[in-house]
C-alpha atoms as a PDB file:
ATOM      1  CA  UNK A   1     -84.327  -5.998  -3.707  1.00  0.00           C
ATOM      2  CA  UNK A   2     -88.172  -6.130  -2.438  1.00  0.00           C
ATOM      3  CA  UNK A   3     -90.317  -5.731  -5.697  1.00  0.00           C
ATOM      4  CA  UNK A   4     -93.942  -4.390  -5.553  1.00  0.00           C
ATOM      5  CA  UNK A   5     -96.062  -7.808  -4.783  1.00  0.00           C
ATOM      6  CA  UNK A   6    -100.318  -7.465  -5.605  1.00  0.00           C
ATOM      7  CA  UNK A   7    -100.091  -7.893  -1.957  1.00  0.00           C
ATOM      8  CA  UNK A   8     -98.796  -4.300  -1.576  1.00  0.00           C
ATOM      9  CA  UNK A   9    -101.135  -2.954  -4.035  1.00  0.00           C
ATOM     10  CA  UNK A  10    -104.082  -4.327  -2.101  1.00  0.00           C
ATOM     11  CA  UNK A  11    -104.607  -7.441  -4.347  1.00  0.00           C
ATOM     12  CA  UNK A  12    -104.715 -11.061  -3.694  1.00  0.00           C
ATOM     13  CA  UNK A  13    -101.833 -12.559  -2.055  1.00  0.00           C
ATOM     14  CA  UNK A  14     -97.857 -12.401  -4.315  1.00  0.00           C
ATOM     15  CA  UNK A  15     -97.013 -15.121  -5.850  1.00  0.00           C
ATOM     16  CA  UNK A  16     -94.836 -18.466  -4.195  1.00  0.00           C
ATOM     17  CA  UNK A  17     -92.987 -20.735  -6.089  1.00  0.00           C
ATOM     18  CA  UNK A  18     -93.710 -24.309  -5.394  1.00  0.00           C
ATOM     19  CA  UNK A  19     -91.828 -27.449  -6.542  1.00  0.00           C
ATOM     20  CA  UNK A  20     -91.096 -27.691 -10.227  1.00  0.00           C
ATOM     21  CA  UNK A  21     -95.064 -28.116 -11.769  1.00  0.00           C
ATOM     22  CA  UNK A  22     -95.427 -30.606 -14.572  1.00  0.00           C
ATOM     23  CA  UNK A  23     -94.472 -29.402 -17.886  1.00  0.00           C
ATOM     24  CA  UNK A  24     -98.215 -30.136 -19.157  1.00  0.00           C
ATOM     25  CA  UNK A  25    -100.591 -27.257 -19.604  1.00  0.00           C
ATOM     26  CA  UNK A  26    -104.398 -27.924 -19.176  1.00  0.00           C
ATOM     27  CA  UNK A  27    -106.353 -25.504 -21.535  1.00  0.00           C
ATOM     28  CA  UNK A  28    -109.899 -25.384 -20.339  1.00  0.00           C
ATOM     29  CA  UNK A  29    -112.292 -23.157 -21.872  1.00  0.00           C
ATOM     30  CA  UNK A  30    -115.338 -22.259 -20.734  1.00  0.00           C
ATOM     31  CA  UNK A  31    -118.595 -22.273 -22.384  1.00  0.00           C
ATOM     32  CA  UNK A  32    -118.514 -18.715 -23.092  1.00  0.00           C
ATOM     33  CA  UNK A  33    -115.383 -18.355 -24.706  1.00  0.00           C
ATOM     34  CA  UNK A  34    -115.994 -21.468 -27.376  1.00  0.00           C
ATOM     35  CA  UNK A  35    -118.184 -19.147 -29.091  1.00  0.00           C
ATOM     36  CA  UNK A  36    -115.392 -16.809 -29.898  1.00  0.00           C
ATOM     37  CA  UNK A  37    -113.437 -19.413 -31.433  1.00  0.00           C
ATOM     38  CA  UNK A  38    -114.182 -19.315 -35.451  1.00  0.00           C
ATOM     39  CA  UNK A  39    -115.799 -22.419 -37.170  1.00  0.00           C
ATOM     40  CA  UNK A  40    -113.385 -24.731 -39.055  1.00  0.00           C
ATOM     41  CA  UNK A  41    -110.338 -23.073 -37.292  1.00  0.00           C
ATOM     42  CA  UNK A  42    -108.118 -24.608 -35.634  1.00  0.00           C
ATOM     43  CA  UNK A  43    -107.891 -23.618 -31.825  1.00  0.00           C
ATOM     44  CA  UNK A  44    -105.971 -23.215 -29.190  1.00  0.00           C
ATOM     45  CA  UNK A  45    -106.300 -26.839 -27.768  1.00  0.00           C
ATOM     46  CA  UNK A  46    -106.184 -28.451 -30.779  1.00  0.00           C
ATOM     47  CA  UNK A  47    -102.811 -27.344 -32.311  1.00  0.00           C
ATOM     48  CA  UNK A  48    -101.132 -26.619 -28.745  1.00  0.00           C
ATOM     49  CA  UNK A  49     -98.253 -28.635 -27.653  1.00  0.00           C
ATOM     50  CA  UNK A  50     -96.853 -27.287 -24.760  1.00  0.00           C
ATOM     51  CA  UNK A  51     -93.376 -27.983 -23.924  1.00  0.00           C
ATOM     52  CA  UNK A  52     -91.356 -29.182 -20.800  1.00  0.00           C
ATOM     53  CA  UNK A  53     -91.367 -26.059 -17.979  1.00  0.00           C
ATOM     54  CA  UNK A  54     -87.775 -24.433 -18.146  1.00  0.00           C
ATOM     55  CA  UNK A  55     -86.645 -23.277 -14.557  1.00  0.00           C
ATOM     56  CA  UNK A  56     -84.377 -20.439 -13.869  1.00  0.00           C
ATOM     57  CA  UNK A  57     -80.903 -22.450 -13.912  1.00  0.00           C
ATOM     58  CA  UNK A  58     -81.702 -22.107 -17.596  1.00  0.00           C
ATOM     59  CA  UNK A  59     -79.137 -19.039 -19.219  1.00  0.00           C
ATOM     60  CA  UNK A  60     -80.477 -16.968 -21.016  1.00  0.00           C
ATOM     61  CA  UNK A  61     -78.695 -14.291 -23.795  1.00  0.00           C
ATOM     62  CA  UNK A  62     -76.697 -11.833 -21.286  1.00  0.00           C
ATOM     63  CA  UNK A  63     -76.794  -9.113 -23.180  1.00  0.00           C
ATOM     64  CA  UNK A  64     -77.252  -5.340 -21.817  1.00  0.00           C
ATOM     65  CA  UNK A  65     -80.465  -3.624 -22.846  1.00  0.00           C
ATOM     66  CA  UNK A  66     -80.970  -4.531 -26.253  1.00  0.00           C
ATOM     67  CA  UNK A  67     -79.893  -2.202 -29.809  1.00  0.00           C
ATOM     68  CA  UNK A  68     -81.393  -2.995 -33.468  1.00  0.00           C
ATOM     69  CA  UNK A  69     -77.496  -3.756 -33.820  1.00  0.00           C
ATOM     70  CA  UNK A  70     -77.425  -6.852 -31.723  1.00  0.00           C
ATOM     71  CA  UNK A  71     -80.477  -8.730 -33.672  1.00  0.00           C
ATOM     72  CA  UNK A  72     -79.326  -9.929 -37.537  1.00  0.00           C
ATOM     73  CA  UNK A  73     -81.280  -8.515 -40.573  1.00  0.00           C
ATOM     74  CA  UNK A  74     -83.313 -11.760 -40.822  1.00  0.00           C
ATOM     75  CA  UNK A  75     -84.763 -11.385 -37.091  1.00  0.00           C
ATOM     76  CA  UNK A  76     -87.924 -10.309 -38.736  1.00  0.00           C
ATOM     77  CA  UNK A  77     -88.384 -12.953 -40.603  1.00  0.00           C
ATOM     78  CA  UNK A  78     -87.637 -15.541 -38.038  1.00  0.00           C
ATOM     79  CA  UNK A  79     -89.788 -13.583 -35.476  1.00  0.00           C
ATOM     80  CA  UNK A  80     -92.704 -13.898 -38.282  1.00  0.00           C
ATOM     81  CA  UNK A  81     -92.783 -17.329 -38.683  1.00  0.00           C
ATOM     82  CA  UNK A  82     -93.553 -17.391 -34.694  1.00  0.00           C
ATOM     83  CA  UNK A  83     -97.260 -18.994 -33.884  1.00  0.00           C
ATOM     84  CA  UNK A  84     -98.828 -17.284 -30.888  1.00  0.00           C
ATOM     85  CA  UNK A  85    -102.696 -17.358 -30.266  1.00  0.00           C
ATOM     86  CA  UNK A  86    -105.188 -14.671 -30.281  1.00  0.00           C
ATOM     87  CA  UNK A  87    -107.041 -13.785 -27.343  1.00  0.00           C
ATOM     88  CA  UNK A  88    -110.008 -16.208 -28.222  1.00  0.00           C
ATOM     89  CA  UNK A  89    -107.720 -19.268 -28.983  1.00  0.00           C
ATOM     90  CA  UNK A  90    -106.805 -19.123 -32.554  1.00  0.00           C
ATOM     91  CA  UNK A  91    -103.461 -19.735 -33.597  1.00  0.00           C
ATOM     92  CA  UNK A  92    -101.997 -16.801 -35.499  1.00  0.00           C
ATOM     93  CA  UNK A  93     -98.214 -16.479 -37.157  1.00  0.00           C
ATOM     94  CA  UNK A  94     -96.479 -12.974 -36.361  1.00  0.00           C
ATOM     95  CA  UNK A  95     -95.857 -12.799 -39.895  1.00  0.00           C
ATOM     96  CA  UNK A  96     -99.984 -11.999 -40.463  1.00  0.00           C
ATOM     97  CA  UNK A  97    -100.523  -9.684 -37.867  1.00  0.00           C
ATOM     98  CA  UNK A  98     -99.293  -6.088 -40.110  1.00  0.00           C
ATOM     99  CA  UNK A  99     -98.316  -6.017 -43.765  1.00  0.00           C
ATOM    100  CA  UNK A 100     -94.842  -7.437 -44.276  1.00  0.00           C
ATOM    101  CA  UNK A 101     -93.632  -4.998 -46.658  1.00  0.00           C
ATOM    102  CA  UNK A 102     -94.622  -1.445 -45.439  1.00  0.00           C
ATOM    103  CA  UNK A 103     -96.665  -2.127 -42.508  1.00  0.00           C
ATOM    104  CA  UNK A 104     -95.396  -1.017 -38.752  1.00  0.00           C
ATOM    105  CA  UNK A 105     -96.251  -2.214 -35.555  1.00  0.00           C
ATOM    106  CA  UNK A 106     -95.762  -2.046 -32.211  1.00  0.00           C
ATOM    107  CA  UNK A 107     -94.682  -5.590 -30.676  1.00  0.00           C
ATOM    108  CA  UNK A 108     -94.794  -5.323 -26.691  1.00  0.00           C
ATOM    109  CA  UNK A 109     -94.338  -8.407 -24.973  1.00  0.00           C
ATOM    110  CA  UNK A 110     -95.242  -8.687 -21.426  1.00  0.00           C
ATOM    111  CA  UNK A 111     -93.805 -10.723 -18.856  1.00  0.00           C
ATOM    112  CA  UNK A 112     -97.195 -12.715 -18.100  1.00  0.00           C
ATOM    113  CA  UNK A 113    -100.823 -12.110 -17.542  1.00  0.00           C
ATOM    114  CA  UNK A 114    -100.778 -12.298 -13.947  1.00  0.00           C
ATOM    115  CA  UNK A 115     -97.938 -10.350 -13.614  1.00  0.00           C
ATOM    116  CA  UNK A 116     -99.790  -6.481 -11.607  1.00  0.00           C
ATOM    117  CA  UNK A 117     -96.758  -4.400 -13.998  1.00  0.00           C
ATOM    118  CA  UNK A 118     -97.373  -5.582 -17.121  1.00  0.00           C
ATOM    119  CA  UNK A 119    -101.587  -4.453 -16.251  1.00  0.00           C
ATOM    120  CA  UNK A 120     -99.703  -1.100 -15.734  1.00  0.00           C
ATOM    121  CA  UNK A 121     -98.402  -1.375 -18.998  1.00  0.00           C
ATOM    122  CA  UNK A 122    -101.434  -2.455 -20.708  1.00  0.00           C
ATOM    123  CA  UNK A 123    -102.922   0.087 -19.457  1.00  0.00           C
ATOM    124  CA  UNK A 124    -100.355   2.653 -21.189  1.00  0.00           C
ATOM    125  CA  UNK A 125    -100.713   0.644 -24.366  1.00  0.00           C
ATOM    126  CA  UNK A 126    -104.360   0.793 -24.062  1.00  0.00           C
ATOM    127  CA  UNK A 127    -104.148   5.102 -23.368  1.00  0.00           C
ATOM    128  CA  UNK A 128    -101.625   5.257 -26.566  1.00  0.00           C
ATOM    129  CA  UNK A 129    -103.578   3.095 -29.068  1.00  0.00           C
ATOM    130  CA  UNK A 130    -105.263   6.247 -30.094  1.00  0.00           C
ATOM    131  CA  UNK A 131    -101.836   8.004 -31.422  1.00  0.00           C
ATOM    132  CA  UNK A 132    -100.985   4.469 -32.588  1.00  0.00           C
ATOM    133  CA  UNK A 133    -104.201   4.142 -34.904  1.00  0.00           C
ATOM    134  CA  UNK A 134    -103.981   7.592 -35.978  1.00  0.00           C
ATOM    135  CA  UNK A 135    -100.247   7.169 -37.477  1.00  0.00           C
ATOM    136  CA  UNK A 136    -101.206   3.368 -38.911  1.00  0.00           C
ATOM    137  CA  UNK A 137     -99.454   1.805 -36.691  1.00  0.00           C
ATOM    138  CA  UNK A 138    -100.148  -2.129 -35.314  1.00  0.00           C
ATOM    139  CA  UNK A 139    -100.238  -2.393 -31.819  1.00  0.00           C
ATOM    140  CA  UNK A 140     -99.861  -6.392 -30.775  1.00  0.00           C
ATOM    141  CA  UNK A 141     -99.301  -6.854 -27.362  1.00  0.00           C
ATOM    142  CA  UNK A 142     -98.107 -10.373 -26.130  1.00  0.00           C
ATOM    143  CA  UNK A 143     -98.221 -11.998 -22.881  1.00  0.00           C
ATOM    144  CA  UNK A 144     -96.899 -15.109 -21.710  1.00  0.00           C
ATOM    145  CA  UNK A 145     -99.635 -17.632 -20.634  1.00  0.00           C
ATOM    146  CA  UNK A 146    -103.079 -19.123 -22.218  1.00  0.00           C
ATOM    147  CA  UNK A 147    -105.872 -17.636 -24.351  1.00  0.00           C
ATOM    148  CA  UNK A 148    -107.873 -17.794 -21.143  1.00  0.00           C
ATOM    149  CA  UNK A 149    -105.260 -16.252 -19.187  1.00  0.00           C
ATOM    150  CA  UNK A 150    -105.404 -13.393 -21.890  1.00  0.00           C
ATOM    151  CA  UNK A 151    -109.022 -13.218 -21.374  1.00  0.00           C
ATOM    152  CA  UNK A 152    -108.633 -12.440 -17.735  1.00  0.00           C
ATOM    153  CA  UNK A 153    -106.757  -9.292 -18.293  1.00  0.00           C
ATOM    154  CA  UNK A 154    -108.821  -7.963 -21.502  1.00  0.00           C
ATOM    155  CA  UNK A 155    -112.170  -8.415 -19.428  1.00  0.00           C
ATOM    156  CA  UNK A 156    -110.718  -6.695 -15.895  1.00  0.00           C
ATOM    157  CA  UNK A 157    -108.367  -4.437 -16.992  1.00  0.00           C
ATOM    158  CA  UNK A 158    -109.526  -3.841 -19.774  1.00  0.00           C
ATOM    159  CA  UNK A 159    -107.787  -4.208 -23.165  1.00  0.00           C
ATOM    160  CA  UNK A 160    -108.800  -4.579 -26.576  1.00  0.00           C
ATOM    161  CA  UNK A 161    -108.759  -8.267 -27.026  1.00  0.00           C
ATOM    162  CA  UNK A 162    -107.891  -7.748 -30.710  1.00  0.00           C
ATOM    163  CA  UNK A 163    -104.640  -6.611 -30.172  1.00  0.00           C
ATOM    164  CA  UNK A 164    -103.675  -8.980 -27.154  1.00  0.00           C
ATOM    165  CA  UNK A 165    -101.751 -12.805 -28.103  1.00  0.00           C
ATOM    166  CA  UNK A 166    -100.499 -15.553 -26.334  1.00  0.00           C
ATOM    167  CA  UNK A 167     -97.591 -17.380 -26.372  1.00  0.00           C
ATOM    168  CA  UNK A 168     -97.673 -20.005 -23.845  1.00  0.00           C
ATOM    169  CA  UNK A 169     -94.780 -21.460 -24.837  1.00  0.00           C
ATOM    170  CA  UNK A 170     -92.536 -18.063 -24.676  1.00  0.00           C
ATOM    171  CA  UNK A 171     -91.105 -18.869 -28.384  1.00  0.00           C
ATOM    172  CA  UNK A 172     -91.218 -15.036 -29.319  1.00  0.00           C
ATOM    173  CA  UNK A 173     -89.099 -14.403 -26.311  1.00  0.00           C
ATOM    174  CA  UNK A 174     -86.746 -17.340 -27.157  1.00  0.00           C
ATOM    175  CA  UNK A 175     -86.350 -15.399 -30.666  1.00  0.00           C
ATOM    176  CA  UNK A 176     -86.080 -12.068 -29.390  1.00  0.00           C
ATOM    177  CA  UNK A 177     -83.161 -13.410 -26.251  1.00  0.00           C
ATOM    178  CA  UNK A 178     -85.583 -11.933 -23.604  1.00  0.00           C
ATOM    179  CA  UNK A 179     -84.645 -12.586 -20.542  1.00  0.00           C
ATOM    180  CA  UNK A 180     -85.666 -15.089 -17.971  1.00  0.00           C
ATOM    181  CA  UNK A 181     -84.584 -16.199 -14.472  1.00  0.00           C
ATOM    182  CA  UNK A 182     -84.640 -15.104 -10.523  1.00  0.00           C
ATOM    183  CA  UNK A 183     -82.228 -12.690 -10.680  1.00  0.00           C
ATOM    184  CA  UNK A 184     -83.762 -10.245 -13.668  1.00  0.00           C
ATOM    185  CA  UNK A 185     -87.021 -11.058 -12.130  1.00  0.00           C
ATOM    186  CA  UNK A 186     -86.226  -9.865  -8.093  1.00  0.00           C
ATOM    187  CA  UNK A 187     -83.088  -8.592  -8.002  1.00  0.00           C
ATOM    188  CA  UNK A 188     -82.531  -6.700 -10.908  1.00  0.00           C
ATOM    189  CA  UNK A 189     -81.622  -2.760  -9.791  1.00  0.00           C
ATOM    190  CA  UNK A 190     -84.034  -1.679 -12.818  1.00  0.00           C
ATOM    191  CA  UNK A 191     -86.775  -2.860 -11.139  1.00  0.00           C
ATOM    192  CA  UNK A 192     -86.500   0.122  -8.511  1.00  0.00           C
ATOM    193  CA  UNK A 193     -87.908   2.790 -11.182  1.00  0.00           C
ATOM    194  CA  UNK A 194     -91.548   0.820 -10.956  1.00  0.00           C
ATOM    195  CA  UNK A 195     -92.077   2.749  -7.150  1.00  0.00           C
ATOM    196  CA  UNK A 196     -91.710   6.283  -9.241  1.00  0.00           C
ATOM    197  CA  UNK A 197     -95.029   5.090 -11.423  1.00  0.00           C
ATOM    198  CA  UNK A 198     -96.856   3.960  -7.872  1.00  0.00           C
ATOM    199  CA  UNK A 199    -100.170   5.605  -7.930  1.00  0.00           C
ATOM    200  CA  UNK A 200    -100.140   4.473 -12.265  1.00  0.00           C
ATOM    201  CA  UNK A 201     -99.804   0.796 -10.698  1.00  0.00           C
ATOM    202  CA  UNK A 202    -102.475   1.190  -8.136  1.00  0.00           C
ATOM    203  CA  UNK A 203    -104.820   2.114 -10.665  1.00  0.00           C
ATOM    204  CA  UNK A 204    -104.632  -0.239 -12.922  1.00  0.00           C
ATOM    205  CA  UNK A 205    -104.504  -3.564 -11.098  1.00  0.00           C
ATOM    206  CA  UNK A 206    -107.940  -2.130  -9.327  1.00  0.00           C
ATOM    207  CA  UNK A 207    -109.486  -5.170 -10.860  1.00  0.00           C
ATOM    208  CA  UNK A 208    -106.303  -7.283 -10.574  1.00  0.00           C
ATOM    209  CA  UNK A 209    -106.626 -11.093  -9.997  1.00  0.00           C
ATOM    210  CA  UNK A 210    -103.901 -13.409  -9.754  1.00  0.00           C
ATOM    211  CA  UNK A 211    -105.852 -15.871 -11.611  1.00  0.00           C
ATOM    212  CA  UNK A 212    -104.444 -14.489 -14.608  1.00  0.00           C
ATOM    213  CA  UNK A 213    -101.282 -15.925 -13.501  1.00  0.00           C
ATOM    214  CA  UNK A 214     -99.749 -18.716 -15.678  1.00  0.00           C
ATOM    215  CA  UNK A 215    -100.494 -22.517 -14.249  1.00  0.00           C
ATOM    216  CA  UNK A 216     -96.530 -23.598 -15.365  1.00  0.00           C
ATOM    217  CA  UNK A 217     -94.972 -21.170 -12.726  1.00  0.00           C
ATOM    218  CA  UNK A 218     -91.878 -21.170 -14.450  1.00  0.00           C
ATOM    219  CA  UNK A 219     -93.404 -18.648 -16.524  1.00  0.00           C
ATOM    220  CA  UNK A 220     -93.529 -15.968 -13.798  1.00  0.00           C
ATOM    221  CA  UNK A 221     -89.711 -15.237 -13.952  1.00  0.00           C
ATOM    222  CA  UNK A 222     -90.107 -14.286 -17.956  1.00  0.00           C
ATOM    223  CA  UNK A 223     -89.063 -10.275 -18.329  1.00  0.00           C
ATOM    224  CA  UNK A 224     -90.448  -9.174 -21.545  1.00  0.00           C
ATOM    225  CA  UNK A 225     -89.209  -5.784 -24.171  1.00  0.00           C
ATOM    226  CA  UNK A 226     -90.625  -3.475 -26.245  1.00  0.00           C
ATOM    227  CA  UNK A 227     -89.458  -3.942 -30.594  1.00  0.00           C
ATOM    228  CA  UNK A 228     -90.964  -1.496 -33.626  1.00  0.00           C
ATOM    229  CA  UNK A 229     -90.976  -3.106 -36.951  1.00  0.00           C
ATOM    230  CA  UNK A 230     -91.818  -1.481 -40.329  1.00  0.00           C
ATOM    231  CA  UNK A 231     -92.837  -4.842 -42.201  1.00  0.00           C
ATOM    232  CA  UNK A 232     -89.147  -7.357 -41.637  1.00  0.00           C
ATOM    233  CA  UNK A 233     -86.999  -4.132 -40.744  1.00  0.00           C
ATOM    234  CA  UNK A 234     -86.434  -4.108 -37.140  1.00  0.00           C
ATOM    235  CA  UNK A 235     -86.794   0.241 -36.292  1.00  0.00           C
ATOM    236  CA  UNK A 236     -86.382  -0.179 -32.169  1.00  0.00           C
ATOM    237  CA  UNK A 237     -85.581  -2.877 -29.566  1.00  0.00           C
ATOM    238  CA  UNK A 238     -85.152  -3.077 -25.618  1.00  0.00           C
ATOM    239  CA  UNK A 239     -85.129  -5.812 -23.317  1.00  0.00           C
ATOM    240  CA  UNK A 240     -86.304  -5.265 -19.861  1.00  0.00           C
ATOM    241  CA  UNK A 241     -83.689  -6.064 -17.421  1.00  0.00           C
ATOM    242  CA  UNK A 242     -85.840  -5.851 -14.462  1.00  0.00           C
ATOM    243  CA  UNK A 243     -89.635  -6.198 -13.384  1.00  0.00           C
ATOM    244  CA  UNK A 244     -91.416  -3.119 -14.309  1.00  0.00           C
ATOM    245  CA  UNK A 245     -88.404  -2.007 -15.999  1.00  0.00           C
ATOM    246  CA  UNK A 246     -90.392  -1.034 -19.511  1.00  0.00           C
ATOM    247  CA  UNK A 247     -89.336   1.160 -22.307  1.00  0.00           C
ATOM    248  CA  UNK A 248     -90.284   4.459 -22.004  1.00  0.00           C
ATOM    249  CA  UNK A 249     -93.476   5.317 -24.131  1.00  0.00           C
ATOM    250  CA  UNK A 250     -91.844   8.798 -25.558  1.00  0.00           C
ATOM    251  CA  UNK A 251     -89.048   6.328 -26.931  1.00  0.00           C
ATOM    252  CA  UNK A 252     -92.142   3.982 -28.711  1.00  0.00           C
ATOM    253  CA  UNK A 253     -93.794   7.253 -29.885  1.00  0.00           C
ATOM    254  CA  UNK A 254     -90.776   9.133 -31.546  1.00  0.00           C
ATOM    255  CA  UNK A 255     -90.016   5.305 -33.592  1.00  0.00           C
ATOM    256  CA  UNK A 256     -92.715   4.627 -34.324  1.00  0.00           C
ATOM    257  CA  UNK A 257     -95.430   7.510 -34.918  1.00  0.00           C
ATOM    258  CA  UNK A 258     -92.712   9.352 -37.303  1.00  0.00           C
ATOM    259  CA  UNK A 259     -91.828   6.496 -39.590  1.00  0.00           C
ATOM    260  CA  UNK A 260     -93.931   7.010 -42.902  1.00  0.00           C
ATOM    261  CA  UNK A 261     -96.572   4.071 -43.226  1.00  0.00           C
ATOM    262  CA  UNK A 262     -97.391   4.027 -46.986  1.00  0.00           C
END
């Protein structure tokens, strides 16, 4: 099926996929941004190692949607020893980002910065961090691509920079079994549902550039999900099975915003 392109929306031109690209990332920051990064910490290009690009004859975990049921007890604990990087380059572990015991967060992960949906989300995110701060709730948003690529959609969009990570290296969504490939990514029937949130999309890629598109293209056919977690305890999952095909916010809201955070 024909998914919505940045094209459509009035953007720069949709995405192509070339050749296979080299499996190296290049991580250049710009002036501007090395002043974000904290003294004596390591950074993004320092403790990066990306690995070789995975194409989409790689299988992923077939499994339907996603239930708490399917992940073991010890998923938050393997999840948590996960490093991603914040938004200015430091490297971060999962396990650091709420309080391990009692703490509960929101963990959205996105299919990729460049990707004009996942803005849409964002945006949502952005609208509910409000009712998310007022219950104590953690929202950490992650994206698939580099701190700079991060920076894109925090600056344009925006977002608040201290709740958006990257994993460049999709390891969270290795953990998690999202799901990865052509057919998820274009011909998935979920993805049909994005056309009923239209005018939503239009207005949030209004400062959409495809430069916030990952350079290892390979990352473009990553679908992301939606988890809650109070502390280890996994509360809510759900895998997207299609482009645009996120969890619905109502879902997030009655998990998450009526657990008791002590």
């Amino acid at each position: 099926m024909a998914l919505v392109t940045s094209y459509a929306l009035h953007a720069p031109s949709s995405l192509s996929f070339p050749s296979p690209p080299s499996p190296r990332l290049h991580f250049h920051p710009q002036p501007h941004s090395l002043a974000l990064l904290r003294p004596q910490t390591p950074s993004f290009s320092s403790v990066y190692s990306p690995k070789p690009a995975r194409w989409a004859t790689e299988r992923r975990h077939l499994v339907p949607r996603a239930a708490v049921s399917e992940f073991g007890p010890s998923i938050g604990e393997i999840l948590g020893d996960v490093t991603i990087f914040t938004a200015a380059g430091d490297p971060v572990k999962f396990e650091d980002l709420w309080d391990q015991i009692k703490g509960v967060a929101v963990v959205a992960l996105l299919r990729h910065f460049g990707c004009p949906c996942c803005w849409e989300l964002a945006s949502v995110l952005k609208e509910s961090k409000s009712t998310f701060d007022s219950a104590g709730v953690k929202l950490v948003a992650v994206g698939v691509g580099t701190p700079n690529k991060a920076r894109i959609l925090a600056e344009r969009l925006p977002f608040p920079m201290d709740c958006l990570y990257a994993d460049p290296d999709r390891e969270a969504y290795d953990v998690l079994g999202l799901y990865h490939g052509f057919g998820h990514t274009f011909f998935n029937p979920a993805s049909a549902k994005v056309f009923s949130r239209f005018e939503a999309l239009q207005k949030a890629v209004k400062n959409y550039t495809i430069e916030a598109t990952p350079d290892d293209r390979s990352s473009v056919l990553q679908q992301g999900g939606m988890f809650v977690f109070k502390g280890k305890q996994l509360l809510y999952a759900r895998k997207d099975e299609g482009t645009g095909d996120h969890a619905p916010l109502n879902d997030i809201l009655n998990v998450c915003c009526k657990v008791p955070v002590s």
